[in-house]
Protein backbone atom coordinates (compact mmCIF):
# COMPACT_ATOMS: atom_id res chain seq x y z
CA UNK A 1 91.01 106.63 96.54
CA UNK A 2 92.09 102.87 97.64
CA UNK A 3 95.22 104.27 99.40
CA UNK A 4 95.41 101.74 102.30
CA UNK A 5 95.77 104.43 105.11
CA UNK A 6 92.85 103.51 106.88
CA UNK A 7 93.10 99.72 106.50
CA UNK A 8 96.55 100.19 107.96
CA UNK A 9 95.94 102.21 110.65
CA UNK A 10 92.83 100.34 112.14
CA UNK A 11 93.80 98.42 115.51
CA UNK A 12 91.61 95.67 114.61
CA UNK A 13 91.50 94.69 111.45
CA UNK A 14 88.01 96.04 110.73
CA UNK A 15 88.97 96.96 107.28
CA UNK A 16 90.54 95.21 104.08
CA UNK A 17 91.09 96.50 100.92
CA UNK A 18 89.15 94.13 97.75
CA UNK A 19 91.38 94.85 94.60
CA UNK A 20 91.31 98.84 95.14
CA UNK A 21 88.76 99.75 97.31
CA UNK A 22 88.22 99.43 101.00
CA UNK A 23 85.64 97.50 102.80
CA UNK A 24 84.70 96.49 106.02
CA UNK A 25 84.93 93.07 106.73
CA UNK A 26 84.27 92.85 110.48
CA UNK A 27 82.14 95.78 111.49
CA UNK A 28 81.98 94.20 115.55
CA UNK A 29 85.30 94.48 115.72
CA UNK A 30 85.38 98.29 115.31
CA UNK A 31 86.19 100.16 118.75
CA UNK A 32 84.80 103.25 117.18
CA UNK A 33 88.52 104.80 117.75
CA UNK A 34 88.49 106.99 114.81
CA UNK A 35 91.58 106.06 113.60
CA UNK A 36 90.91 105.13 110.18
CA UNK A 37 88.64 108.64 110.04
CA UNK A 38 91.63 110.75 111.41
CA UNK A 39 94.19 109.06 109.02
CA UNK A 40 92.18 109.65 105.98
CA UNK A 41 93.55 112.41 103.69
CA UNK A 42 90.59 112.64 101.56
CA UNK A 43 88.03 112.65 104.40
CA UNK A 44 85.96 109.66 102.86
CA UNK A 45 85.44 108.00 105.93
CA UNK A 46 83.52 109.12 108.54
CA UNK A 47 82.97 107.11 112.05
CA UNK A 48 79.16 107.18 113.67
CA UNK A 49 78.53 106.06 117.40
């Protein structure tokens, strides 16, 4: 969808959006706190431990 939500929500900067999409640009950085899952009103992310 390219909304932003998740990229905006995520406590460290794991995500960034390129034009419209999103994409992770630091995947180490991710705490795995689901935020950017939870936020996501078309369920097209999905966090894995």
């Amino acid at each position: 969808m390219g909304c932003s939500i998740c990229v905006d929500f995520c406590p460290t900067n794991v995500l960034e959006m390129r034009g419209t999409v999103v994409a992770v640009k630091d995947l180490a950085a991710c705490t795995r706190c689901q935020l950017c899952d939870l936020r996501c009103p078309d369920f097209a992310i999905q966090v894995f431990d």
